[in-house]
Protein backbone atom coordinates (compact mmCIF):
# COMPACT_ATOMS: atom_id res chain seq x y z
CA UNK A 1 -150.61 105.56 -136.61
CA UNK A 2 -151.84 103.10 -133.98
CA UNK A 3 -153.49 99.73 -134.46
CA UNK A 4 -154.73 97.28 -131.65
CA UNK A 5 -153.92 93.97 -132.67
CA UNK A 6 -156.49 91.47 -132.09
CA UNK A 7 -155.19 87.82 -131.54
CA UNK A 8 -158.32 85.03 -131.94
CA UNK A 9 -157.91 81.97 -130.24
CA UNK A 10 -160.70 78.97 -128.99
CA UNK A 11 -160.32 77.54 -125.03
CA UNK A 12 -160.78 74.34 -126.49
CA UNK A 13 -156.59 74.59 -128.18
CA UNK A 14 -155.60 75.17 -124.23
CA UNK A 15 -157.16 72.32 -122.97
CA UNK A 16 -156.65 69.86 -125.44
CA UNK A 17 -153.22 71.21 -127.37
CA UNK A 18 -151.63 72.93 -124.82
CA UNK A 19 -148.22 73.11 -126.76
CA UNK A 20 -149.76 74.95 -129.13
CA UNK A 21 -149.77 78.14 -127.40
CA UNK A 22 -145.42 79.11 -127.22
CA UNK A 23 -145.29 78.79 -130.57
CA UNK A 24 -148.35 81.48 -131.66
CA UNK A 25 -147.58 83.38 -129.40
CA UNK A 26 -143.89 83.98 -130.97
CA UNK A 27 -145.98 84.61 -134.45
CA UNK A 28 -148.22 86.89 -133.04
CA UNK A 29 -145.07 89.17 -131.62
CA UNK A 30 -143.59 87.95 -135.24
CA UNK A 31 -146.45 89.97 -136.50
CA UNK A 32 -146.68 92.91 -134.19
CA UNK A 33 -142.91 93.65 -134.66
CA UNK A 34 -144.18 93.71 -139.21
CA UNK A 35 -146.31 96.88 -138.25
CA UNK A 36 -144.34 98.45 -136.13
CA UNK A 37 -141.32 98.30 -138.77
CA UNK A 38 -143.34 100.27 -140.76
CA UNK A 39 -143.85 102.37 -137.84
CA UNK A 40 -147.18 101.60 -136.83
CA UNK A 41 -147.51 101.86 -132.82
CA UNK A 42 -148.57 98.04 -132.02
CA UNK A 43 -151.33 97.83 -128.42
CA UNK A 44 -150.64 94.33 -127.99
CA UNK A 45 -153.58 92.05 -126.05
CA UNK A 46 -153.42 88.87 -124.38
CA UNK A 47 -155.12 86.02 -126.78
CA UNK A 48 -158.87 86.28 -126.63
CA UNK A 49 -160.92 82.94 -126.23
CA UNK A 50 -164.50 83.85 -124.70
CA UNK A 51 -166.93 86.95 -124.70
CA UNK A 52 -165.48 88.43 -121.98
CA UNK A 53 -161.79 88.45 -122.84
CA UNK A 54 -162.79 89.95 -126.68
CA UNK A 55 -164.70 92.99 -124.58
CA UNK A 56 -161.82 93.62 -122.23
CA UNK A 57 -159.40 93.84 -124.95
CA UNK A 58 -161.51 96.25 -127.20
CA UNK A 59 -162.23 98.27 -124.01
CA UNK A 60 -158.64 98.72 -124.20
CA UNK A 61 -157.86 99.74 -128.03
CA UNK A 62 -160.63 102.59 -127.05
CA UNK A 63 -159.19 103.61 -124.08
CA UNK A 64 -155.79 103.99 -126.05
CA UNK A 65 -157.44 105.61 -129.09
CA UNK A 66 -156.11 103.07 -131.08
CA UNK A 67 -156.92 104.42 -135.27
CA UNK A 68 -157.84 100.37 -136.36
CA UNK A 69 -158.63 97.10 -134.54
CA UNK A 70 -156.42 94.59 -136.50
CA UNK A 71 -157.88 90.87 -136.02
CA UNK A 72 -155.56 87.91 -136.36
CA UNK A 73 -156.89 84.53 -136.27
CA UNK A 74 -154.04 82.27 -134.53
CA UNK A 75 -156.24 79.35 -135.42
CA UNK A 76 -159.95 78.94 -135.42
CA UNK A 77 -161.99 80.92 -132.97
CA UNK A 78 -165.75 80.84 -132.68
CA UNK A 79 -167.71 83.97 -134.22
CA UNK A 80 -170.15 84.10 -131.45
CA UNK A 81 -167.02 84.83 -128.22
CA UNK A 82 -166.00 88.24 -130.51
CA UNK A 83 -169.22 89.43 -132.79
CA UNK A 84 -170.50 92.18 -130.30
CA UNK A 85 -167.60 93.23 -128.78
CA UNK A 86 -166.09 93.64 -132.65
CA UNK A 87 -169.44 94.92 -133.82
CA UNK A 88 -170.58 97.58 -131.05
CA UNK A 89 -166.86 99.50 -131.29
CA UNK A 90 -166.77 102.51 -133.15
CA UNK A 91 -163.07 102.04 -133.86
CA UNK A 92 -162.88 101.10 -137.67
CA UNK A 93 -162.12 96.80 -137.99
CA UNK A 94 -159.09 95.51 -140.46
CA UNK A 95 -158.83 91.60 -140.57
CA UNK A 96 -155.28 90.12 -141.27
CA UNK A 97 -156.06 86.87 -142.95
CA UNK A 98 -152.47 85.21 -142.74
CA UNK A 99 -150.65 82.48 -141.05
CA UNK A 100 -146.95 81.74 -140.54
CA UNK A 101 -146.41 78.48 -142.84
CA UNK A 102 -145.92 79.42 -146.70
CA UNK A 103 -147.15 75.67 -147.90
CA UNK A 104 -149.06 73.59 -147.68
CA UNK A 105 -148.56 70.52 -150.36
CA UNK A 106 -149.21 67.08 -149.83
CA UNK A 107 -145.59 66.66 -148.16
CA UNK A 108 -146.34 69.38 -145.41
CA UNK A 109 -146.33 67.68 -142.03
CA UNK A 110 -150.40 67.00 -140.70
CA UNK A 111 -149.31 68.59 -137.34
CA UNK A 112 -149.61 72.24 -139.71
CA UNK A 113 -153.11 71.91 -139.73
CA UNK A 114 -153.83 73.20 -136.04
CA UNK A 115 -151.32 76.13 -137.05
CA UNK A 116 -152.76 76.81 -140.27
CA UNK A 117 -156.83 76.63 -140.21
CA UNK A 118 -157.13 80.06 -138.71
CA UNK A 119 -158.67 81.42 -142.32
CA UNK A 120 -161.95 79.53 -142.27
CA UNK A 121 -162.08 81.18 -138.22
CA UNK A 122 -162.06 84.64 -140.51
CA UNK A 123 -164.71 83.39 -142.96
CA UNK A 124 -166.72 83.08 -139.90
CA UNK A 125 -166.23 86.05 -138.21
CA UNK A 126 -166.60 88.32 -141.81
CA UNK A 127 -169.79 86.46 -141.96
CA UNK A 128 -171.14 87.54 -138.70
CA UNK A 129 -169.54 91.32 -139.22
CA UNK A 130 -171.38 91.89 -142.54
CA UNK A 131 -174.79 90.06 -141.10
CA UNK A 132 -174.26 93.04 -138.14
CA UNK A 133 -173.68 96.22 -140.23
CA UNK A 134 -170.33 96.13 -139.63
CA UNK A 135 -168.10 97.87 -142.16
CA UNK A 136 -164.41 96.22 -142.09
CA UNK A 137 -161.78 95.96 -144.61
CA UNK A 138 -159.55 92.60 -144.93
CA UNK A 139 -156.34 91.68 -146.20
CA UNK A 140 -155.34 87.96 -147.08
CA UNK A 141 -151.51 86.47 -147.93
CA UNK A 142 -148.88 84.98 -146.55
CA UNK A 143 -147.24 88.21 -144.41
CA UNK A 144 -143.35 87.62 -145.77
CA UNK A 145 -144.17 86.71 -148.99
CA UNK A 146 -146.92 89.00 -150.50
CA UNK A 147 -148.20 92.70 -149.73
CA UNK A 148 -150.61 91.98 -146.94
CA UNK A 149 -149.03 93.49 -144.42
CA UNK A 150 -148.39 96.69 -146.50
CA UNK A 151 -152.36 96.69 -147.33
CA UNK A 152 -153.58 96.29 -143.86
CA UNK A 153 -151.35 99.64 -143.13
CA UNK A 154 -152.84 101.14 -146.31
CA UNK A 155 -156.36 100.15 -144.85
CA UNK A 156 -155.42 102.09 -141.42
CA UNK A 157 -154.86 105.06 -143.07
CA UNK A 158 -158.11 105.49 -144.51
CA UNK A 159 -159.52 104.72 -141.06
CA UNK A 160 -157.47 106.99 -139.42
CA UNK A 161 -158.79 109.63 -142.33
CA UNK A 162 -162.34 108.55 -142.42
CA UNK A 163 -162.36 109.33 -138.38
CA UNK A 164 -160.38 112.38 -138.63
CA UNK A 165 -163.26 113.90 -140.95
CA UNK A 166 -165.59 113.49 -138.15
CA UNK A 167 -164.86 116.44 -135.81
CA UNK A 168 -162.86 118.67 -138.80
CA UNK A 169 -162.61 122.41 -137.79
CA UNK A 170 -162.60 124.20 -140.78
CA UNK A 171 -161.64 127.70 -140.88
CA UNK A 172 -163.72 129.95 -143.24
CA UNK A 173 -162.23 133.66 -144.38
CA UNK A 174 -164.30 135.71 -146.87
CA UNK A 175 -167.29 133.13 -147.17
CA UNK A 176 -168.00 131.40 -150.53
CA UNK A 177 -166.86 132.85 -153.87
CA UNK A 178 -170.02 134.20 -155.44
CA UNK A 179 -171.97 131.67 -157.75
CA UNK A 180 -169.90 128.96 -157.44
CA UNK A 181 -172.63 125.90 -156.52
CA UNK A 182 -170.86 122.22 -156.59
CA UNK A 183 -169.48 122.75 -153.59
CA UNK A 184 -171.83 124.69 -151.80
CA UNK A 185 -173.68 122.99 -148.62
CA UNK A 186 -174.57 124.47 -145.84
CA UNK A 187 -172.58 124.35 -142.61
CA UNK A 188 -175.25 122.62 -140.40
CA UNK A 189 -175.42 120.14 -142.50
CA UNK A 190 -171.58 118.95 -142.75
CA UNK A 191 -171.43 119.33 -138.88
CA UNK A 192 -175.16 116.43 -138.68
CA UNK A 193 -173.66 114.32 -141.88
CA UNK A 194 -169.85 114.56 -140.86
CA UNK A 195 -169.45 116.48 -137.32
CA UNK A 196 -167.51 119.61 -139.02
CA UNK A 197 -167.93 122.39 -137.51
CA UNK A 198 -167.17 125.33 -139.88
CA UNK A 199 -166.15 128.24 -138.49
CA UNK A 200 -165.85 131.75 -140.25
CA UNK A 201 -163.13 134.11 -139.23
CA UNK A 202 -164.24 137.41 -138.49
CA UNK A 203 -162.39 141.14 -138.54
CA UNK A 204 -162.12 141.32 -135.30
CA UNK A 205 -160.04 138.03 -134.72
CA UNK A 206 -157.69 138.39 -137.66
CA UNK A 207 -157.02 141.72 -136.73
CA UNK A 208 -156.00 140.61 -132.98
CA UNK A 209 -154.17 137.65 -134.28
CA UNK A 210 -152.67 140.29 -136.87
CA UNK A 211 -151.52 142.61 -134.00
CA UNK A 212 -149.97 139.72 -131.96
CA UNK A 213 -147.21 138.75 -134.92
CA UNK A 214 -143.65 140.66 -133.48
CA UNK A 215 -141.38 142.38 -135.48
CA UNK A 216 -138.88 139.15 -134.49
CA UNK A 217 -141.39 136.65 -135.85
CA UNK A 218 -141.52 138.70 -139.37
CA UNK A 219 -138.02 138.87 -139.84
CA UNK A 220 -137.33 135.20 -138.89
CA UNK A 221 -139.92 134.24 -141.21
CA UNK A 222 -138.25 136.61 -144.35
CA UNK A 223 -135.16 134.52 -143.06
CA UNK A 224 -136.44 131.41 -143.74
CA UNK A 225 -138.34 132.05 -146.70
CA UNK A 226 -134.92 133.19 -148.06
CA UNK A 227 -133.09 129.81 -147.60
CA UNK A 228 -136.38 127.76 -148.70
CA UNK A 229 -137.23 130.11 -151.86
CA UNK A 230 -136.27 131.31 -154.77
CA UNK A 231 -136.61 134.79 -155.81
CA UNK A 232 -137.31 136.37 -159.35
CA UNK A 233 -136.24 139.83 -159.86
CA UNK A 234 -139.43 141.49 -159.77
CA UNK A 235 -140.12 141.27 -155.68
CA UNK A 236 -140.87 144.32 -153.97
CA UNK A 237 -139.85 143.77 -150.61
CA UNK A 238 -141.77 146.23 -148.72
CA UNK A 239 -144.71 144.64 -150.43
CA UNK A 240 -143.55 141.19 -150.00
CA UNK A 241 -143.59 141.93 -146.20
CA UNK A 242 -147.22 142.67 -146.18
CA UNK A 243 -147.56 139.30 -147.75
CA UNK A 244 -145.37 137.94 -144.91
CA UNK A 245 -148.13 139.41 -142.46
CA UNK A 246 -150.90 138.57 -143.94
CA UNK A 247 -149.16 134.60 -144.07
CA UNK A 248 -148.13 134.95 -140.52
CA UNK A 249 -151.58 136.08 -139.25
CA UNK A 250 -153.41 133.13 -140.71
CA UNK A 251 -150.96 131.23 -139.49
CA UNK A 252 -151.91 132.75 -135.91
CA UNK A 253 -155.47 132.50 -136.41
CA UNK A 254 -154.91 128.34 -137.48
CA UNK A 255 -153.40 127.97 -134.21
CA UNK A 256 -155.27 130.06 -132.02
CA UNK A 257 -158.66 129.10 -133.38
CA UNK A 258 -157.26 125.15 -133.61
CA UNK A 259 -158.26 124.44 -136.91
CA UNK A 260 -157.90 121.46 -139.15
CA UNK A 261 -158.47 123.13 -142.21
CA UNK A 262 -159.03 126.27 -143.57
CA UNK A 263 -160.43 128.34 -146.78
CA UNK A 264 -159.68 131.69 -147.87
CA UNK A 265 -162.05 133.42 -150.68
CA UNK A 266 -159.40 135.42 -152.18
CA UNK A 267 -162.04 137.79 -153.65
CA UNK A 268 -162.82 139.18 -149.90
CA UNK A 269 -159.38 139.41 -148.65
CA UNK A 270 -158.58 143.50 -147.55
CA UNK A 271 -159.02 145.54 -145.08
CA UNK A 272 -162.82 144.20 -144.86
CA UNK A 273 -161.35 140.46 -143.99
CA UNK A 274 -158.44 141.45 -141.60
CA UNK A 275 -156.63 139.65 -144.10
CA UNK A 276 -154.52 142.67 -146.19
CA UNK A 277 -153.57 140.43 -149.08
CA UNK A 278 -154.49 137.20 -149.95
CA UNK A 279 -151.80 134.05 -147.67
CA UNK A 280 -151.14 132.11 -150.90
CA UNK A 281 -147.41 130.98 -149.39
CA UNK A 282 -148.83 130.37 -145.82
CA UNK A 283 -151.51 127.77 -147.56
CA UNK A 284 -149.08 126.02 -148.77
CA UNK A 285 -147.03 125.85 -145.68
CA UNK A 286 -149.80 125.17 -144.21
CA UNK A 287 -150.90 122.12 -145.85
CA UNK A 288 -147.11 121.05 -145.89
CA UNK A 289 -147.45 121.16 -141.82
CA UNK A 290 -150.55 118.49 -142.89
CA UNK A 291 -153.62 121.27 -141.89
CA UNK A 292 -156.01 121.10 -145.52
CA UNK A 293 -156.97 123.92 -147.48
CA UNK A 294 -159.41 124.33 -150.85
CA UNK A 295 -160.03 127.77 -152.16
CA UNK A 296 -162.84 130.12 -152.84
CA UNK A 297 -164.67 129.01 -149.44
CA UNK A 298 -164.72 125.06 -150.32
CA UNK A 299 -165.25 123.95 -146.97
CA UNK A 300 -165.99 120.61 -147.71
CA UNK A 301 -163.14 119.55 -149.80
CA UNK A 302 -160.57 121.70 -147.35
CA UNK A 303 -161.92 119.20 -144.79
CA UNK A 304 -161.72 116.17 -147.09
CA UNK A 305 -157.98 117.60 -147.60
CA UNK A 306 -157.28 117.47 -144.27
CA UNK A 307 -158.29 114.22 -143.20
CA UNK A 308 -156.71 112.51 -145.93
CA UNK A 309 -153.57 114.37 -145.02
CA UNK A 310 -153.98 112.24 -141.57
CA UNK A 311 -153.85 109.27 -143.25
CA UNK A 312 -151.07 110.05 -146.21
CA UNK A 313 -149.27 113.48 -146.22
CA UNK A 314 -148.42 114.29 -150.01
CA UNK A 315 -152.00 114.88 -150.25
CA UNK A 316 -152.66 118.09 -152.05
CA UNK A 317 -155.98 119.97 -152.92
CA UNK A 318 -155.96 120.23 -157.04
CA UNK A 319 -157.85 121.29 -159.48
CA UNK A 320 -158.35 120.33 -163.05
CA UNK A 321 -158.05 123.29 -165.47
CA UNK A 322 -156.47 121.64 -168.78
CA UNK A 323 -156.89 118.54 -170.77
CA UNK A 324 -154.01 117.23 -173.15
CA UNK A 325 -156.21 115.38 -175.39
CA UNK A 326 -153.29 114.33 -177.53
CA UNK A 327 -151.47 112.81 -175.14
CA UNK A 328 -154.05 111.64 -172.65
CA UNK A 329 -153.04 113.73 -169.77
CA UNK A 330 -154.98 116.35 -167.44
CA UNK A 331 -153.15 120.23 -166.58
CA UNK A 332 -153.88 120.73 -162.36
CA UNK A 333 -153.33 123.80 -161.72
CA UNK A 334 -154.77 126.44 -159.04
CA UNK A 335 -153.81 130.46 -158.30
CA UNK A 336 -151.03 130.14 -155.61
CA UNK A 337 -151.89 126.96 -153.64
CA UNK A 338 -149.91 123.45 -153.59
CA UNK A 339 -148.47 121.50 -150.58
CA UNK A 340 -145.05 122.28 -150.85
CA UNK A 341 -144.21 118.19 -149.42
CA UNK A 342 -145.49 117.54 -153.02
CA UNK A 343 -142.86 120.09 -154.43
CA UNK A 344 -140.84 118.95 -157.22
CA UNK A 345 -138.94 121.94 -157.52
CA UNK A 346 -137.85 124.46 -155.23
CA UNK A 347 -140.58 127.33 -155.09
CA UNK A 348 -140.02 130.77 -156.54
CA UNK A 349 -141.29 133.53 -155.15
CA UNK A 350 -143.27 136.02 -157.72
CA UNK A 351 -145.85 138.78 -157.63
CA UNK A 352 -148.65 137.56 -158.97
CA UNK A 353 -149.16 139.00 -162.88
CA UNK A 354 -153.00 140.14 -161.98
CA UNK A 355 -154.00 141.06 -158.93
CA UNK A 356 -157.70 139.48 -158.80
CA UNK A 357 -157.89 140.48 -154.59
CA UNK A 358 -159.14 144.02 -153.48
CA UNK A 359 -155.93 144.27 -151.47
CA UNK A 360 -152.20 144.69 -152.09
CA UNK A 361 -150.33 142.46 -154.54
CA UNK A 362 -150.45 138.84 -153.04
CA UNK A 363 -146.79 136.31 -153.61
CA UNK A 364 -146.98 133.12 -154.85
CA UNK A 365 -144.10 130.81 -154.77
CA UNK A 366 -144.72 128.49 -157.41
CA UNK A 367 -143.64 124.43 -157.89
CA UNK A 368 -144.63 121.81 -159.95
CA UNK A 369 -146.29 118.71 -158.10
CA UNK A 370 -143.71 115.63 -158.30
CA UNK A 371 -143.81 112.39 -160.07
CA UNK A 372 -145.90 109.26 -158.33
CA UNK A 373 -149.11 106.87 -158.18
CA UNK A 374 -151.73 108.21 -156.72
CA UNK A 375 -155.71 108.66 -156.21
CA UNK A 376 -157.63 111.51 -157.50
CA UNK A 377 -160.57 112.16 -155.01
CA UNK A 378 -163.24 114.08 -155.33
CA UNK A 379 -166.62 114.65 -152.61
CA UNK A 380 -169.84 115.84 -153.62
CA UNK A 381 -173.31 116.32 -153.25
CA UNK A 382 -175.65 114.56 -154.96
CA UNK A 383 -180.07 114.79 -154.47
CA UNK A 384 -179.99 112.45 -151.37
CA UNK A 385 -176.43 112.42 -150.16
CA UNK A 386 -172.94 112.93 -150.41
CA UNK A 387 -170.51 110.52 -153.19
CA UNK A 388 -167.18 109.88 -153.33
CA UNK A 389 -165.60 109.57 -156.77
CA UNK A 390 -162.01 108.26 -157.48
CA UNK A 391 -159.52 107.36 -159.95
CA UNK A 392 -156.29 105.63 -160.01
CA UNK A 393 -153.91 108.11 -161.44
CA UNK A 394 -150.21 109.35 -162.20
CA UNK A 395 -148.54 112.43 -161.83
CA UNK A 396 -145.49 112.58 -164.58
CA UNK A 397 -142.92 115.18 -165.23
CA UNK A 398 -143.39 116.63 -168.45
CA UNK A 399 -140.08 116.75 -170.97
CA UNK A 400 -140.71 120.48 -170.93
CA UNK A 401 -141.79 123.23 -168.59
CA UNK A 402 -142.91 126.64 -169.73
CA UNK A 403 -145.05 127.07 -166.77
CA UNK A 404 -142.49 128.11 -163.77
CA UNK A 405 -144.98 131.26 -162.80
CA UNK A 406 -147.62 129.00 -162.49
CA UNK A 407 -148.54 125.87 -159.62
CA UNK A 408 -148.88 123.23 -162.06
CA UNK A 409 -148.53 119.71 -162.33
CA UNK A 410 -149.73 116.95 -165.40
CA UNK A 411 -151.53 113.87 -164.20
CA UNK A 412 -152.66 110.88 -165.78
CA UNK A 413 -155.71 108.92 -165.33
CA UNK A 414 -155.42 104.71 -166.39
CA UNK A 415 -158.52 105.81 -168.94
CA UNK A 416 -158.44 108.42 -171.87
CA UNK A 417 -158.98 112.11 -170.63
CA UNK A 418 -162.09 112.39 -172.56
CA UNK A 419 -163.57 109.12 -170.74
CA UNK A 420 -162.18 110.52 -167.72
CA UNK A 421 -164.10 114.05 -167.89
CA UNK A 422 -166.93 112.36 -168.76
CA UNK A 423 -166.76 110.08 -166.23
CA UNK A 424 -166.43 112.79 -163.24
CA UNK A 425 -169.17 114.68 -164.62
CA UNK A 426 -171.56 111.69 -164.95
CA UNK A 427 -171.23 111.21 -161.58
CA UNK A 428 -171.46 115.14 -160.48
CA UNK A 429 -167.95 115.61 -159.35
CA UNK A 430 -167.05 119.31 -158.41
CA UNK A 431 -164.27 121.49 -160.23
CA UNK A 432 -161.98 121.38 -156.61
CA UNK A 433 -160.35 117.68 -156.27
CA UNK A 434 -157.41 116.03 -153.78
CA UNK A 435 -154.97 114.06 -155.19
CA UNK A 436 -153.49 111.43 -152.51
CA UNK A 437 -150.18 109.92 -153.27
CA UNK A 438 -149.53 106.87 -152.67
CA UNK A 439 -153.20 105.98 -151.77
CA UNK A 440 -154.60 102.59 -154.06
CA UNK A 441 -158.74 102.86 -154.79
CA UNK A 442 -159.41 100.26 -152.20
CA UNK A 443 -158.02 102.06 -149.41
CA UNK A 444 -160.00 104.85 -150.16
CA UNK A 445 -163.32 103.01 -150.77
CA UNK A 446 -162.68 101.55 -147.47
CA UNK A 447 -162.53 105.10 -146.33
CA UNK A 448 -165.58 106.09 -147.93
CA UNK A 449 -167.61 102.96 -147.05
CA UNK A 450 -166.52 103.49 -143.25
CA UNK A 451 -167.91 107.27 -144.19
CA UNK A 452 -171.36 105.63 -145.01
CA UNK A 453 -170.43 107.48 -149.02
CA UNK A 454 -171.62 106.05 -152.60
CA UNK A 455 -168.23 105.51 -153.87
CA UNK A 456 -167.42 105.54 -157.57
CA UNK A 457 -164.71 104.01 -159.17
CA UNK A 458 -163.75 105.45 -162.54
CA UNK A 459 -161.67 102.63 -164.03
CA UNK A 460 -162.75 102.88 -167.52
């Protein structure tokens, strides 16, 4: 990730408290050198005092594609020098609202005050940014001694999602499982709401990118499907190499075609396709590589998938097939599909127990989803537009696993499953999901305010 980091400032300080300067300017490297230990690339930018020093250094975070603009108020700086230049940039805005002294008690020494009144300069400027339309996230603390450092990053991420959604190509094999309607919207319509383009795969270009995989690349594959798998007894390895084609040609056709995401409606996959058998293992590869994926022809939440995977990459497309209403927990669950980063167990390979494709036997190699905090996110579409719906949530590992030819995993929402359910379906979620760990709510209400979404918390 990639922030430019603002640094606010008034002329006035320079002419009238010269000294002033040596010392921010070691805080705001102080602060630069925070984000880039948690590997964020830092653009750096001389301090900004007047109009045209605030629209120079923008100009800049654009020209290097930076994913946020993080402000920092060194000390006060007047709204009016930085409103349009912070306002009229597309690139998402995160204000840091810290400064370097911890206290400030009655026996703090007066000269703090010029190097500690940069907060009411942020007041200021959040004024001006809401009274302009402008959607920005803020995070306020002291930056060694509480977590706002960590939430500015967590802020980034969901702009670097939110603007990774807008320009998604989404692969589509076999069109839309039959009858399914939640997620159902047409394609010109996510490309004029979002800019995804959706773009089917036909025949003709599977089979090319089919006829392109080598001998070499198949048996290098087998190879390293060996050493990452496990294998029950029950593989037929003549038919396991069709599945190894049929993996390695979507894999092809991702690459060629450049795609961000991808569905595959397992009920179309066959000769008809240019798929033979349905790619459950190369899905999950695939999403492990950070490229998003929903079944049955869910092109909206395999692009919500993949731009979440920008911003946080155990992010893995779920759905909810089982509620524990006992124990307050939810079964997620779907045929063959989990990104393996999420594994918390090493995959074995089996052929499937039904065959629900029109072509050979598909593989699965099956995991459970680890243990961790997370967000369970769902996109839909209501009467006027689309919604966002989330939930705080944990993933546990259950005492007890009888579900090893299944993906699976057990997650837990901070409200009682049968609130929970209700709570989704009050609110029109769909039956395909993402579950982002590591993500908090806010984050991802930032992400779906910057997306222009209704966004629903379900907190109970």
């Amino acid at each position: 990730m990639k922030i430019g980091l603002l640094p606010l400032y008034v002329k006035l300080y320079d002419k009238v408290l010269p000294q002033m300067r040596e010392r921010l300017e070691g805080f705001y490297g102080e602060i630069a050198e925070q984000f880039e230990s948690q590997k964020i690339q830092v653009v750096r930018a001389p301090f900004c005092r007047l109009k045209a020093e605030f629209g120079q250094a923008v100009q800049e975070f654009e020209t290097q594609n930076v994913d946020a603009v993080v402000t920092l108020h060194m000390a006060y700086s007047p709204s009016l020098e930085s409103i349009d230049a912070l306002a009229e940039t597309a690139l998402p805005i995160v204000v840091l609202d810290t400064t370097q002294t911890l206290e400030f008690t009655g026996e703090q020494n007066p000269d703090e005050i010029s190097y500690c009144h940069g907060i009411h300069g942020v007041m200021d400027m959040c004024s001006m940014l809401t009274r302009r339309g402008k959607c920005y996230a803020i995070a306020a603390g002291h930056y060694l001694e509480s977590d706002c450092i960590a939430r500015v990053c967590g802020y980034v991420r969901a702009a670097k999602a939110a603007r990774a959604l807008q320009g998604m190509r989404v692969g589509m094999v076999g069109g839309a499982f039959e009858g399914m309607g939640d997620f159902a919207v047409s394609f010109e319509e996510l490309a004029q709401r979002f800019g995804i383009q959706v773009l089917p795969q036909s025949r003709e270009i599977l089979q090319q990118c089919r006829s392109s995989v080598t001998e070499a690349q198949m048996e290098a594959e087998l190879a390293r499907d060996r050493e990452q798998f496990d294998f029950d007894g029950n593989v037929d390895w003549e038919e396991y190499r069709q599945s190894v084609l049929a993996c390695l040609t979507m894999r092809r056709c991702l690459e060629q075609e450049k795609l961000n995401a991808f569905s595959v409606n397992f009920t179309q996959v066959g000769e008809a396709s240019g798929l033979d058998t349905m790619p459950f293992i190369e899905c999950c590869k695939a999403m492990e590589r950070g490229i998003g994926y929903a079944g049955e022809g869910d092109a909206l939440t395999a692009a919500l998938t993949g731009a979440l995977m920008q911003g946080w990459q155990d992010t893995n497309f779920v759905e909810i097939f089982c509620p524990d209403w006992q124990n307050n927990l939810l079964f997620l669950s779907h045929m063959g599909e989990v990104n393996y980063r999420v594994a918390a167990t090493k995959p074995q390979v089996c052929r499937a127990g039904v065959n629900y494709t029109p072509g050979p036997y598909p593989y699965m190699g099956y995991t459970r989803m680890k243990a961790g905090q997370g967000v369970y996110v769902n996109i839909s579409r209501g009467q006027q537009d689309y919604k966002l719906t989330l939930a705080a949530a944990e993933m546990i590992e259950p005492q007890r696993d009888n579900f090893t030819a299944s993906m699976r995993g057990w997650m837990k929402p901070q409200m009682r499953t049968a609130r929970f359910l209700e709570g989704l379906s009050e609110n029109g979620a769909t039956h395909h999901s993402v579950f982002v760990y590591g993500a908090k709510t806010e984050e991802l209400i930032y992400f779906g305010r910057l997306l222009g979404l209704e966004t629903v918390e379900l907190n109970g």
